[in-house]
PDB file of N, CA and C in Angstrom:
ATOM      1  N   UNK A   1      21.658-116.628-172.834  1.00  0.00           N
ATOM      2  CA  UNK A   1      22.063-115.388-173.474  1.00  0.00           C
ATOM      3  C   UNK A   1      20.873-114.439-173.516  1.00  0.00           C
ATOM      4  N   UNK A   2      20.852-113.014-173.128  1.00  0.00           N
ATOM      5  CA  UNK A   2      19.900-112.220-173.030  1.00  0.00           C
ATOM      6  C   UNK A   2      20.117-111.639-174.053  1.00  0.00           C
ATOM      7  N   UNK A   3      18.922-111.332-175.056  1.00  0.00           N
ATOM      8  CA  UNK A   3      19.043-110.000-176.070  1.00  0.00           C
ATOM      9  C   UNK A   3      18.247-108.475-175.496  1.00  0.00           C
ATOM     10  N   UNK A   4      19.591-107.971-175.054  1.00  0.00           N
ATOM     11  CA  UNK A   4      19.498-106.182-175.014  1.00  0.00           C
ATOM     12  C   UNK A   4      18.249-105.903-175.457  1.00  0.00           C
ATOM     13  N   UNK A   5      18.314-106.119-176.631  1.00  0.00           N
ATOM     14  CA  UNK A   5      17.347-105.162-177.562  1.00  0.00           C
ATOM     15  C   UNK A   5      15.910-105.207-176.998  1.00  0.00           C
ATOM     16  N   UNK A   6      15.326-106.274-176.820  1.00  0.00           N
ATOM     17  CA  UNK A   6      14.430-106.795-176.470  1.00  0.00           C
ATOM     18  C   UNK A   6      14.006-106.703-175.012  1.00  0.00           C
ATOM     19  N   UNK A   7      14.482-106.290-173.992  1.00  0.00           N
ATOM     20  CA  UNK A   7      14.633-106.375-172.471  1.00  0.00           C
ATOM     21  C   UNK A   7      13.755-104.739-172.511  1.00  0.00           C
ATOM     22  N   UNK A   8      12.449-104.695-171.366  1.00  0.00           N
ATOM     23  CA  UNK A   8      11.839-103.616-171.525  1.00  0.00           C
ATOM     24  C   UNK A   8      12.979-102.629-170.485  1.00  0.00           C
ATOM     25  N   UNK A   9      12.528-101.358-170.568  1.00  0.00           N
ATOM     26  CA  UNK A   9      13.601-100.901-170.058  1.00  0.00           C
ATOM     27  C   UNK A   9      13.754-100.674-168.675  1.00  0.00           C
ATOM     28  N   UNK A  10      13.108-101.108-167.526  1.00  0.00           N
ATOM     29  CA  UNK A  10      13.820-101.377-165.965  1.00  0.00           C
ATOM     30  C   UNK A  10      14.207-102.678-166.214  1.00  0.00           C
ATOM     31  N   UNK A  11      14.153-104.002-167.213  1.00  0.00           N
ATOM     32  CA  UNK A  11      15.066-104.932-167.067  1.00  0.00           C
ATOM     33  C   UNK A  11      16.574-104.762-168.000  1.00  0.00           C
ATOM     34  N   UNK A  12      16.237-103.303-168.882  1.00  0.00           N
ATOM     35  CA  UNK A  12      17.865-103.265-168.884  1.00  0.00           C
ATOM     36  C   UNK A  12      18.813-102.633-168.220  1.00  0.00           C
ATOM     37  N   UNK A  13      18.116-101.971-167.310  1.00  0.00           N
ATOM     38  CA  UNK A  13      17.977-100.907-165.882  1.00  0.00           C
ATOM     39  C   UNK A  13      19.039-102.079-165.258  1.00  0.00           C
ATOM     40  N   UNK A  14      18.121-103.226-164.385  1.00  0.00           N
ATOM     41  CA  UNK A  14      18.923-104.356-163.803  1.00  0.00           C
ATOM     42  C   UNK A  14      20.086-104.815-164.655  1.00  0.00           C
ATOM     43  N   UNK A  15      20.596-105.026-165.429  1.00  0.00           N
ATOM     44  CA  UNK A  15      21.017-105.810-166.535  1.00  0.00           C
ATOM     45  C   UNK A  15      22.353-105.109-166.641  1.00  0.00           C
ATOM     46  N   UNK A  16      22.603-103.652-166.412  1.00  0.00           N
ATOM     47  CA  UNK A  16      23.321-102.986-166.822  1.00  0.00           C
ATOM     48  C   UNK A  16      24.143-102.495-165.579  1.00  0.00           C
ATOM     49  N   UNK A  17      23.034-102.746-164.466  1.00  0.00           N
ATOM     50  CA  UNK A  17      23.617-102.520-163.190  1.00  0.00           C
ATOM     51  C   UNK A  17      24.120-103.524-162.755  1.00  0.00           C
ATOM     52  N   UNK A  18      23.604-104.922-163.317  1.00  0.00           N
ATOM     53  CA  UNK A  18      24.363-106.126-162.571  1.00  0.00           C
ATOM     54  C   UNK A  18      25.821-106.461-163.137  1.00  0.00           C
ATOM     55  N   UNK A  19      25.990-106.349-164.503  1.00  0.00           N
ATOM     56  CA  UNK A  19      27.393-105.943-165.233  1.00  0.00           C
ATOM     57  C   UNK A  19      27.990-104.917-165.006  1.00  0.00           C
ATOM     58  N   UNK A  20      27.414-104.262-164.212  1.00  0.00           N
ATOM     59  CA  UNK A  20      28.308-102.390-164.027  1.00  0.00           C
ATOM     60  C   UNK A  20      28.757-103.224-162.434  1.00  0.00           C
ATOM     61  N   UNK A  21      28.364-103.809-161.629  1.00  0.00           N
ATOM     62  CA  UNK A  21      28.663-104.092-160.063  1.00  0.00           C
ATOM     63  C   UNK A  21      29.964-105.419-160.539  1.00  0.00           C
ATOM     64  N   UNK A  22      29.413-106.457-161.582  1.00  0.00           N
ATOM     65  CA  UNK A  22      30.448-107.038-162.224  1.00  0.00           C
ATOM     66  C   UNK A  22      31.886-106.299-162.516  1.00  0.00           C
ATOM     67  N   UNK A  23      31.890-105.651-162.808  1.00  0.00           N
ATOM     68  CA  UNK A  23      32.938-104.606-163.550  1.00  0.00           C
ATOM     69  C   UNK A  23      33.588-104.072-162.820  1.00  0.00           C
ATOM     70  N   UNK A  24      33.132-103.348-161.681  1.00  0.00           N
ATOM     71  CA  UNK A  24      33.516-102.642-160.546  1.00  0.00           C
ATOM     72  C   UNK A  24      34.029-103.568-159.203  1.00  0.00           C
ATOM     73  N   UNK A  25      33.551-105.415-159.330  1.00  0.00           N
ATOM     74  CA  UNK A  25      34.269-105.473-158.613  1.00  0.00           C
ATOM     75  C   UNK A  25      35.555-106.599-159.734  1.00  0.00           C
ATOM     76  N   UNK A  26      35.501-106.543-160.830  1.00  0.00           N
ATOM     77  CA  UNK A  26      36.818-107.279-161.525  1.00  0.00           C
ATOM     78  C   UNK A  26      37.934-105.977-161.063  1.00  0.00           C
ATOM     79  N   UNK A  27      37.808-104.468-161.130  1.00  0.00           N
ATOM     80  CA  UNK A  27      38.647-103.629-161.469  1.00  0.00           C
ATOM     81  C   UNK A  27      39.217-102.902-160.538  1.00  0.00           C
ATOM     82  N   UNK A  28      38.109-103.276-159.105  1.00  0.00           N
ATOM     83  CA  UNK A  28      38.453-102.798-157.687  1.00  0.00           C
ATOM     84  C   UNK A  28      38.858-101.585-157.661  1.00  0.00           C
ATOM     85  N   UNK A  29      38.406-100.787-157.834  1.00  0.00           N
ATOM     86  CA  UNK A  29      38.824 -99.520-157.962  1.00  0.00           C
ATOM     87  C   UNK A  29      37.845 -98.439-158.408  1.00  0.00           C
ATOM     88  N   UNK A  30      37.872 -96.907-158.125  1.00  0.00           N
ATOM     89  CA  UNK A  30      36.532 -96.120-158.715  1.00  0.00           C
ATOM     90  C   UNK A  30      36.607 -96.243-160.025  1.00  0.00           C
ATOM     91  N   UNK A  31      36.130 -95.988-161.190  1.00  0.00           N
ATOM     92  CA  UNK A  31      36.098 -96.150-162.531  1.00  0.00           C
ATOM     93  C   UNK A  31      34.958 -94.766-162.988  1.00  0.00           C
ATOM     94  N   UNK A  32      35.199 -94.151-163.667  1.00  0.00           N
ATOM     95  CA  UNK A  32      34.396 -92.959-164.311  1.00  0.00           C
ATOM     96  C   UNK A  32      32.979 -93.800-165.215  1.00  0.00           C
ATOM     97  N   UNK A  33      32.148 -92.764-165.343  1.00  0.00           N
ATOM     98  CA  UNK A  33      30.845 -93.249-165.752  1.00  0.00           C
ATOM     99  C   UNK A  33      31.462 -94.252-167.787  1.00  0.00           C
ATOM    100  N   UNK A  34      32.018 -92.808-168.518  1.00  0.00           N
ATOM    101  CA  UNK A  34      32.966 -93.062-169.220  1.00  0.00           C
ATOM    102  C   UNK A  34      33.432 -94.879-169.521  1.00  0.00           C
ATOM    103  N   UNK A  35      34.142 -94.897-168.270  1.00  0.00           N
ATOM    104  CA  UNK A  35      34.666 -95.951-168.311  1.00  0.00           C
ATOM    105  C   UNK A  35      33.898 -97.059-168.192  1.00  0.00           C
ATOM    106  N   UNK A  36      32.595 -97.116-167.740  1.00  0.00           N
ATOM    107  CA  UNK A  36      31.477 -97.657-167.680  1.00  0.00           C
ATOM    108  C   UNK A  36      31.477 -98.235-168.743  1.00  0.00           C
ATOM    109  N   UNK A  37      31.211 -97.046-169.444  1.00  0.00           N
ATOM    110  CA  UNK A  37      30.014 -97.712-170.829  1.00  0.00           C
ATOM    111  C   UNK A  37      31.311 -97.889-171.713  1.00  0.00           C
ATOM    112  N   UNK A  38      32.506 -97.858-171.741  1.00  0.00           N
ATOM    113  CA  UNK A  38      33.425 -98.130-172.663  1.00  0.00           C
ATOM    114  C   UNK A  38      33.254 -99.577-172.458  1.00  0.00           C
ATOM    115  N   UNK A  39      33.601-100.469-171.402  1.00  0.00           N
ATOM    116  CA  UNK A  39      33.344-101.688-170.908  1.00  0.00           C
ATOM    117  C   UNK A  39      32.215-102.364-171.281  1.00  0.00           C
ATOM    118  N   UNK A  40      31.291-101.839-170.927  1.00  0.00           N
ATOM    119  CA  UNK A  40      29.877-102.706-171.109  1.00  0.00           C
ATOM    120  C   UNK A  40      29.573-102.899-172.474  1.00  0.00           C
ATOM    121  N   UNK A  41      30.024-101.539-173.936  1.00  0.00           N
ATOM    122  CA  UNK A  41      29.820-101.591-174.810  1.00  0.00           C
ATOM    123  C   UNK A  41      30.788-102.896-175.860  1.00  0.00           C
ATOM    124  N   UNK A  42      31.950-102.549-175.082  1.00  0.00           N
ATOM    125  CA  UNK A  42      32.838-103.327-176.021  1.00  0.00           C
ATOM    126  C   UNK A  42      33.334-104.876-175.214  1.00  0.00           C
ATOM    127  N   UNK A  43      32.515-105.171-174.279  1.00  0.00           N
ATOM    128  CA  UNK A  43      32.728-106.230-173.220  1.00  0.00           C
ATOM    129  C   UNK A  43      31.505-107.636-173.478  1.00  0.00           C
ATOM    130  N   UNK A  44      30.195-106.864-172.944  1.00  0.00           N
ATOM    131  CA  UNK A  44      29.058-107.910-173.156  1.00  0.00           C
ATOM    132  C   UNK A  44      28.366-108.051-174.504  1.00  0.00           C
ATOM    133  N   UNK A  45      28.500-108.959-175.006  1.00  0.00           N
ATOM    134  CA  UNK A  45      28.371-109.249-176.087  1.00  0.00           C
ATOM    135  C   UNK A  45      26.553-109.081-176.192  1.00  0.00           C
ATOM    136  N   UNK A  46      26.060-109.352-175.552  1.00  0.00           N
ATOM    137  CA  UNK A  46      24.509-108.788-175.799  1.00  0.00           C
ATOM    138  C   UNK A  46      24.087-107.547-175.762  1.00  0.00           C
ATOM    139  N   UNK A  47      25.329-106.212-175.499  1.00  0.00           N
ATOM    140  CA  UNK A  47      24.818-105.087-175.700  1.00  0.00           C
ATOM    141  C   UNK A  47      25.611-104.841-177.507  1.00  0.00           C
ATOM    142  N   UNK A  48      24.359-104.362-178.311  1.00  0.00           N
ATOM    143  CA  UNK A  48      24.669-104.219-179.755  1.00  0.00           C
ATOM    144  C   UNK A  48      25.733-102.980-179.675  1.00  0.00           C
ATOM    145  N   UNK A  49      26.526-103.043-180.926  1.00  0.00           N
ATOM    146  CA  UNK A  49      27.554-101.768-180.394  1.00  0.00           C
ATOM    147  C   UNK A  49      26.735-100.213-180.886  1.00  0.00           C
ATOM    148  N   UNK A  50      25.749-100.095-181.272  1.00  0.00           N
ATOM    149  CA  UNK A  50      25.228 -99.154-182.128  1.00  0.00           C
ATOM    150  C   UNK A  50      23.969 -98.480-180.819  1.00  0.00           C
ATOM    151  N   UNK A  51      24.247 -98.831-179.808  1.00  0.00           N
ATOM    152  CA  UNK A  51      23.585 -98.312-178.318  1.00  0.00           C
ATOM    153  C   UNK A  51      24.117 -96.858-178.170  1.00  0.00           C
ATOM    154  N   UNK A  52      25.235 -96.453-178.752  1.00  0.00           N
ATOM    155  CA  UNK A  52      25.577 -95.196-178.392  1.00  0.00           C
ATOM    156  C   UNK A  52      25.393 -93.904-179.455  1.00  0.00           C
ATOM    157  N   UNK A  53      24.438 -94.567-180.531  1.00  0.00           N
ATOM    158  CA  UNK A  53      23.845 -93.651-181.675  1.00  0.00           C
ATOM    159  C   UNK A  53      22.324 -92.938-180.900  1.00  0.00           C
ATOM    160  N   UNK A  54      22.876 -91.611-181.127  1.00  0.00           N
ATOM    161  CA  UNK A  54      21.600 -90.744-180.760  1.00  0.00           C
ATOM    162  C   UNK A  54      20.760 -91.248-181.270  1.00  0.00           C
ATOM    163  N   UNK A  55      19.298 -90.964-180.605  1.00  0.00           N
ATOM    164  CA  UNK A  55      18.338 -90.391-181.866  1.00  0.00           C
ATOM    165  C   UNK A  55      17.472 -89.354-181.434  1.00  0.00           C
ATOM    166  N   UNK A  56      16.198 -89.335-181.630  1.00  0.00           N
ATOM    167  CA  UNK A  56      15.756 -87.868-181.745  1.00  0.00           C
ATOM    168  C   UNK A  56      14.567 -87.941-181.167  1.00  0.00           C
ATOM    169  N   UNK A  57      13.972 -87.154-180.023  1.00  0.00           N
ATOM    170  CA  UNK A  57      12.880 -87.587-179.341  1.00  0.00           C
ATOM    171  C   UNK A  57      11.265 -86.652-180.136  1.00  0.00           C
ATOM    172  N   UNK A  58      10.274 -86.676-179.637  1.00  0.00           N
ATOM    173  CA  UNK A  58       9.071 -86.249-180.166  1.00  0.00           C
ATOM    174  C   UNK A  58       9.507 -85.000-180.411  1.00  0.00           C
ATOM    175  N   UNK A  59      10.378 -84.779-179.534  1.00  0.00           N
ATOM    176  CA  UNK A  59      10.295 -82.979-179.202  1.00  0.00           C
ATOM    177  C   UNK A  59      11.529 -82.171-180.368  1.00  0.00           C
ATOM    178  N   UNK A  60      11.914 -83.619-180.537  1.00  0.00           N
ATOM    179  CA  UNK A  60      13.461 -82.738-181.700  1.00  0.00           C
ATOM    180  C   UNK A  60      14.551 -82.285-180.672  1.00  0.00           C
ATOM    181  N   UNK A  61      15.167 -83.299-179.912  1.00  0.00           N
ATOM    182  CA  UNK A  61      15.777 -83.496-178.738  1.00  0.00           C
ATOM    183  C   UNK A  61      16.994 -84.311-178.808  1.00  0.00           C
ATOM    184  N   UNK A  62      18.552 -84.492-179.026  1.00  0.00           N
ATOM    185  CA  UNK A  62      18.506 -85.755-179.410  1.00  0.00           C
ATOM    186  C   UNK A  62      19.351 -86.660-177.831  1.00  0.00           C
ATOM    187  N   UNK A  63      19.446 -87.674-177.923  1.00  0.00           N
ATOM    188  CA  UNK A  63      19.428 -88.522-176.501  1.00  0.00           C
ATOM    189  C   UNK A  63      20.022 -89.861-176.797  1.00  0.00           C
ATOM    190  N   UNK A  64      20.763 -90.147-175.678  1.00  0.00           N
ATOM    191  CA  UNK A  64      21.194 -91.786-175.640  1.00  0.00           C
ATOM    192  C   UNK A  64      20.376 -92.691-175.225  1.00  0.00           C
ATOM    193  N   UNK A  65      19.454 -93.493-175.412  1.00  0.00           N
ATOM    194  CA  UNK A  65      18.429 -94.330-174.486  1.00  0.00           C
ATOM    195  C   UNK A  65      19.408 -95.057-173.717  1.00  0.00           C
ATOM    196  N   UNK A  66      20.581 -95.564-173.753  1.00  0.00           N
ATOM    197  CA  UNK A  66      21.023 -96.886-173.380  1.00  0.00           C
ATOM    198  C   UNK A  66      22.246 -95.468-171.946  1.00  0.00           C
ATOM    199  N   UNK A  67      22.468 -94.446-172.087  1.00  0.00           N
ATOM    200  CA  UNK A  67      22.893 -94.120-171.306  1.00  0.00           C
ATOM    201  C   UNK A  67      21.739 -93.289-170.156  1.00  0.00           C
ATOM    202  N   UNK A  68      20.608 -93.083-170.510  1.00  0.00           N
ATOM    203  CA  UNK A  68      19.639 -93.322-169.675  1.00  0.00           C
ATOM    204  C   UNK A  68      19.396 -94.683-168.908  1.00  0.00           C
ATOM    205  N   UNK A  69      19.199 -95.475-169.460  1.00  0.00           N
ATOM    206  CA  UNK A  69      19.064 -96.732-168.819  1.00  0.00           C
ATOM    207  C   UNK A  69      20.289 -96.761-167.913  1.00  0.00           C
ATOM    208  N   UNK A  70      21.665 -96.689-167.998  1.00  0.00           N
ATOM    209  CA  UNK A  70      22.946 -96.515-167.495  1.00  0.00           C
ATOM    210  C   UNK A  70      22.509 -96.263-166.123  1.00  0.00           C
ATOM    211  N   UNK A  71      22.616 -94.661-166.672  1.00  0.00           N
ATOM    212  CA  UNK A  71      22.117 -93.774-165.453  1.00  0.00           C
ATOM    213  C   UNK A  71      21.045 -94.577-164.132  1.00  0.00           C
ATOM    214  N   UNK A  72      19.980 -95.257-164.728  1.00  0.00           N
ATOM    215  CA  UNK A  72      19.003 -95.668-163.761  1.00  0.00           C
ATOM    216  C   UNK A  72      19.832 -96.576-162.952  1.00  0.00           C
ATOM    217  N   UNK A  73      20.757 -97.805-163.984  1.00  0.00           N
ATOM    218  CA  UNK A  73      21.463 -98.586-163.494  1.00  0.00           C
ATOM    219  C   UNK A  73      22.020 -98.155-162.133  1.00  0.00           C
ATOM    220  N   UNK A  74      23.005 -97.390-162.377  1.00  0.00           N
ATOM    221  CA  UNK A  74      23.553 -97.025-161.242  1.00  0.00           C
ATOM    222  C   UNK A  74      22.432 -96.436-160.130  1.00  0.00           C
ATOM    223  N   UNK A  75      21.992 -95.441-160.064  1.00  0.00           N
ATOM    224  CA  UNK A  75      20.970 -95.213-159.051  1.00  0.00           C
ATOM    225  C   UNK A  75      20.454 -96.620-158.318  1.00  0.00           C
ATOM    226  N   UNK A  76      20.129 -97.394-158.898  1.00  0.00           N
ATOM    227  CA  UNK A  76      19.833 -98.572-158.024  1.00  0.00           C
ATOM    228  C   UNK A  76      20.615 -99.421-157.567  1.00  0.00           C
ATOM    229  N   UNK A  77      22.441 -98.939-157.942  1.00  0.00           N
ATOM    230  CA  UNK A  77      23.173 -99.631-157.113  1.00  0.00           C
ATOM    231  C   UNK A  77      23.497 -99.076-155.995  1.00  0.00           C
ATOM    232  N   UNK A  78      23.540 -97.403-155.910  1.00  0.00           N
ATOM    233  CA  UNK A  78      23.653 -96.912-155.520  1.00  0.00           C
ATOM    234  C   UNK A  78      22.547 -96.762-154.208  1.00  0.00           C
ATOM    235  N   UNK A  79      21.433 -96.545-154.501  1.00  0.00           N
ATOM    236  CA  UNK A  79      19.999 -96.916-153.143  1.00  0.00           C
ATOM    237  C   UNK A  79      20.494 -98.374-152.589  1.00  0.00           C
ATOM    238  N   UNK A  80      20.953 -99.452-153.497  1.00  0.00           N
ATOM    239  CA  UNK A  80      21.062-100.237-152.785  1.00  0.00           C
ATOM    240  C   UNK A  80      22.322-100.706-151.835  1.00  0.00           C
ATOM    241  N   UNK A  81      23.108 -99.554-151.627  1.00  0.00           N
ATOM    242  CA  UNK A  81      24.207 -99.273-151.321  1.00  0.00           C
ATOM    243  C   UNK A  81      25.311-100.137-151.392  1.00  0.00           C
ATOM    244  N   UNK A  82      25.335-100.586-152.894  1.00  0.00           N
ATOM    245  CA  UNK A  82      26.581-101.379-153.618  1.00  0.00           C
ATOM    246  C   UNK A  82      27.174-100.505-153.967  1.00  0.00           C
ATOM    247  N   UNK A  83      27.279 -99.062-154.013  1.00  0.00           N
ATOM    248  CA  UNK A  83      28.051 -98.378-155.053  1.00  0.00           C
ATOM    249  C   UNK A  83      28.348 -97.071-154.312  1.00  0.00           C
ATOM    250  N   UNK A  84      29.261 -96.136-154.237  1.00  0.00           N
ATOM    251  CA  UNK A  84      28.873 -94.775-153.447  1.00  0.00           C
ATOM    252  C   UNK A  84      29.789 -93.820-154.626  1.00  0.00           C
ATOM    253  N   UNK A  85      29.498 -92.530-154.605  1.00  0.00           N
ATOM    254  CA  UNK A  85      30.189 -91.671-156.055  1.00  0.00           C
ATOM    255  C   UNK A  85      30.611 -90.638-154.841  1.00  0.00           C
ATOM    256  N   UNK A  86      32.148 -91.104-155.160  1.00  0.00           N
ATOM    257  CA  UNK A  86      33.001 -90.277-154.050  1.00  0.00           C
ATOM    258  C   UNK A  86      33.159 -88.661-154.604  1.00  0.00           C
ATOM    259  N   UNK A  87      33.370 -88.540-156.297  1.00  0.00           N
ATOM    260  CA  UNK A  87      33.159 -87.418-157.008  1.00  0.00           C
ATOM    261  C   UNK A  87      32.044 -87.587-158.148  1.00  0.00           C
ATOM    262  N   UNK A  88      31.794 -87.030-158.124  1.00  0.00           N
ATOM    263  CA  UNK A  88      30.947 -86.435-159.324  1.00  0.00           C
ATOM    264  C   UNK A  88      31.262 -87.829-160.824  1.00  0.00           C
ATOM    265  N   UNK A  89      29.981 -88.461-161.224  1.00  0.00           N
ATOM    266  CA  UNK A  89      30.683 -89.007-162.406  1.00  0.00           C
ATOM    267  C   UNK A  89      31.329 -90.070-161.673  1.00  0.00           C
ATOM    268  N   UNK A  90      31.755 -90.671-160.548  1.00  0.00           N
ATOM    269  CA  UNK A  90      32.560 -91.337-160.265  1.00  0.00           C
ATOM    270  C   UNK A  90      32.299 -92.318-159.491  1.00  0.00           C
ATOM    271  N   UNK A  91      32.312 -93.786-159.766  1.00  0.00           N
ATOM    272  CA  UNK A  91      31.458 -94.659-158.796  1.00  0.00           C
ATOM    273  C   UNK A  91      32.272 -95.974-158.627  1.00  0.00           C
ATOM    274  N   UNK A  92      32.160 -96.591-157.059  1.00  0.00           N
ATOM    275  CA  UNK A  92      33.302 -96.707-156.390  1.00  0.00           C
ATOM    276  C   UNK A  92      32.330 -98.323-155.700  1.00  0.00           C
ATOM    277  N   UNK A  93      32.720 -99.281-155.362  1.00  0.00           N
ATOM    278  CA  UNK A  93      32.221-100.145-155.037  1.00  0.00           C
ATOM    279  C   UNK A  93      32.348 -99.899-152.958  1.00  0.00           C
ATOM    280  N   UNK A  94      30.938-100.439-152.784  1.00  0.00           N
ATOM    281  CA  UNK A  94      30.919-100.051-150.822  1.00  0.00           C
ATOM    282  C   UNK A  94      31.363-101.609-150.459  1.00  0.00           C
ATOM    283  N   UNK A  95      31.655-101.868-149.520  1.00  0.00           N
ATOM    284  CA  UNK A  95      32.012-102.918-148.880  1.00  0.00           C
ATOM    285  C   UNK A  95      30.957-104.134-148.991  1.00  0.00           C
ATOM    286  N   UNK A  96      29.962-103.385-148.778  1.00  0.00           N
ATOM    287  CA  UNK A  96      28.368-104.714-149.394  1.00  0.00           C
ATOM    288  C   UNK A  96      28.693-105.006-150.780  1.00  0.00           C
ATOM    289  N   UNK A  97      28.989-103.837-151.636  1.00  0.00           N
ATOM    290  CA  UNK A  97      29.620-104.123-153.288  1.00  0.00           C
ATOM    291  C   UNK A  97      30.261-105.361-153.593  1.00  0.00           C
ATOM    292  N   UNK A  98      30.969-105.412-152.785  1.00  0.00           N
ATOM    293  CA  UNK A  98      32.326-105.913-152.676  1.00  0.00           C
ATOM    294  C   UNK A  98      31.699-107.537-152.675  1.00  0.00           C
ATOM    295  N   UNK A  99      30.613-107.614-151.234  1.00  0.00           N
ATOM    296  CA  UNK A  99      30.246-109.005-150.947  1.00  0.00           C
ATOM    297  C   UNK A  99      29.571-109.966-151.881  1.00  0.00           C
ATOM    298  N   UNK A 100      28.505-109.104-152.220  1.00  0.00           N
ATOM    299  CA  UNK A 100      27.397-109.004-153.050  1.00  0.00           C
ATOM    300  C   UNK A 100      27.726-110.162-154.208  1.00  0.00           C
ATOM    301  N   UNK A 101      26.963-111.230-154.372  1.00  0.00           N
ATOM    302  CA  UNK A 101      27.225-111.872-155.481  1.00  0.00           C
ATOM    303  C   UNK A 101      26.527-111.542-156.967  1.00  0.00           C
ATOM    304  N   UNK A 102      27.260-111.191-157.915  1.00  0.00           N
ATOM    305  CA  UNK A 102      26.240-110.182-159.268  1.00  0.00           C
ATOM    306  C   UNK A 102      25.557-111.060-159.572  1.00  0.00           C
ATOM    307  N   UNK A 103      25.975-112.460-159.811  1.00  0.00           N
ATOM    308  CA  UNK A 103      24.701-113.291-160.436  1.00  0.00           C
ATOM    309  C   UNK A 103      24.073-113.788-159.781  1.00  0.00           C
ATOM    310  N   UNK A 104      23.662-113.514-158.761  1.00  0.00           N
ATOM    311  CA  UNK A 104      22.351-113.459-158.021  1.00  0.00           C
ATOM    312  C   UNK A 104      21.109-112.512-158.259  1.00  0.00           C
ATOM    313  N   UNK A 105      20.680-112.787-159.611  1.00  0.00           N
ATOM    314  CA  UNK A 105      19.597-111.618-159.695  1.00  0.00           C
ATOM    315  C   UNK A 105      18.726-111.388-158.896  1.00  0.00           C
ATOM    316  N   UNK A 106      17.724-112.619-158.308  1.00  0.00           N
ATOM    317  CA  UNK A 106      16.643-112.038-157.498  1.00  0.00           C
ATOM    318  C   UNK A 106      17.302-111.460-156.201  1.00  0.00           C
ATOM    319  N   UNK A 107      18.460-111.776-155.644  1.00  0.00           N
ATOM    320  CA  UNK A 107      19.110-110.745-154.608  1.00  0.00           C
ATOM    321  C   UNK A 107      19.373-109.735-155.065  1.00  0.00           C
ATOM    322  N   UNK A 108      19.566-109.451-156.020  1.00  0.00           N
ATOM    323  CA  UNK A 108      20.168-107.767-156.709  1.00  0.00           C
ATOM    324  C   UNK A 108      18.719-107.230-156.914  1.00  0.00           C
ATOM    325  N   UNK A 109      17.649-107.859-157.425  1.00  0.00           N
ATOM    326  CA  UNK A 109      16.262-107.329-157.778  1.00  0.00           C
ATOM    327  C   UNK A 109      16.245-107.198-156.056  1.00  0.00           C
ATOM    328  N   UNK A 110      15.792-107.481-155.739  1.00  0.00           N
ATOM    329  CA  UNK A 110      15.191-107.275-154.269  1.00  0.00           C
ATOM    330  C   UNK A 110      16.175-105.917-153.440  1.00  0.00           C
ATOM    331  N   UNK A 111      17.437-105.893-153.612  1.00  0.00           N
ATOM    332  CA  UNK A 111      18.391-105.073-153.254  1.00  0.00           C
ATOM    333  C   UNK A 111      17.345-104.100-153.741  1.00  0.00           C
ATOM    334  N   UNK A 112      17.340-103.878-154.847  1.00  0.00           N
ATOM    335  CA  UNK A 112      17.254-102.965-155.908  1.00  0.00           C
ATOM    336  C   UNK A 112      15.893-101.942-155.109  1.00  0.00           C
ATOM    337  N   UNK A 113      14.646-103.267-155.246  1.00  0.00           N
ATOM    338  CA  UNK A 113      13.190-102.210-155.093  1.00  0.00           C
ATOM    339  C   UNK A 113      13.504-102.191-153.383  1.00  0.00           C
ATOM    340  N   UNK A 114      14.463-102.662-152.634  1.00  0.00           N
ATOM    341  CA  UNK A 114      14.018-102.476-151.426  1.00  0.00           C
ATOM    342  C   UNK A 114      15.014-100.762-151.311  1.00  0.00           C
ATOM    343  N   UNK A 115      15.910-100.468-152.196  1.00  0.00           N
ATOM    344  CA  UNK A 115      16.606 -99.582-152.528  1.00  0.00           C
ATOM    345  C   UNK A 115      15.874 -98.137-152.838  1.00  0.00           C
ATOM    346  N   UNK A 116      15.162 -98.779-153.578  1.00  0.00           N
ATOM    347  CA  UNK A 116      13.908 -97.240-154.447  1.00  0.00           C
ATOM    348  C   UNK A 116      12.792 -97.468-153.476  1.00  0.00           C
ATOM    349  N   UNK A 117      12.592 -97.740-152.449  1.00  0.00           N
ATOM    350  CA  UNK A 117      11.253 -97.487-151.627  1.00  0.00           C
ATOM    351  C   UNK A 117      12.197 -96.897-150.619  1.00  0.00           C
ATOM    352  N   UNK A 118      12.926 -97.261-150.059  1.00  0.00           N
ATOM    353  CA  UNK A 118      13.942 -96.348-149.067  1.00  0.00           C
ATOM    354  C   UNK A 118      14.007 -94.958-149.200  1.00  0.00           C
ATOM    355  N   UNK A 119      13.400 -93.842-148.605  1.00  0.00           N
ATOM    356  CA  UNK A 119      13.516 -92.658-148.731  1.00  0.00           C
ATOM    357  C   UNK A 119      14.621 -92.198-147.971  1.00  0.00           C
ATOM    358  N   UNK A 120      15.204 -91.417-148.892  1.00  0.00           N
ATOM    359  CA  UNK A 120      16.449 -90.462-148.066  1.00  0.00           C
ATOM    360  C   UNK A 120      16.727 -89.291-147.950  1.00  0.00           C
TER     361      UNK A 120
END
């Protein structure tokens, strides 16, 4: 069992992307960002439900950390071309998605940085 809370934040980066590629392929289908975090929040029991309370940055800003982290999530499914956003907000599993086994972390880690060194 992983505790969220505790995971620095590119391992909740992975963490969120490997349950978001989970998700996407139980539901086979595009799913809105939305629908994302409705799932992940009320699904994996190691994300606390209180992830979606603002708070307030140095600057007097206020922000989701855990939908930042989201956000990164996807980007690295996306470089690693598990994921493609046919619209806007909208993310869709690629045929590698599809293959891809989620609990294979060090294959998803490796996907991942060989993903973010790939320039495009």
């Amino acid at each position: 069992m992983t505790n969220y809370t505790n995971l620095k934040s590119h391992d909740k980066e992975e963490y969120l992307a490997r349950h978001t590629l989970k998700y996407l392929q139980k539901v086979k289908q595009p799913v809105s960002r939305a629908q994302i975090i409705n799932y992940l929040v009320k699904n994996i029991s190691d994300i606390p439900n209180d992830v979606l309370i603002p708070i307030k940055s140095k600057k007097g800003n206020y922000y989701v950390p855990f939908k930042n982290r989201l956000s990164f999530g996807l980007t690295s499914l996306y470089k690693a071309k598990l994921i493609d956003h046919p619209k806007r907000g909208i993310s869709e599993l690629t045929e590698l998605g599809q293959r891809t086994n989620a609990d294979d972390v060090q294959h998803l880690h490796e996907l991942f940085v060989k993903g973010w060194k790939t320039i495009k």
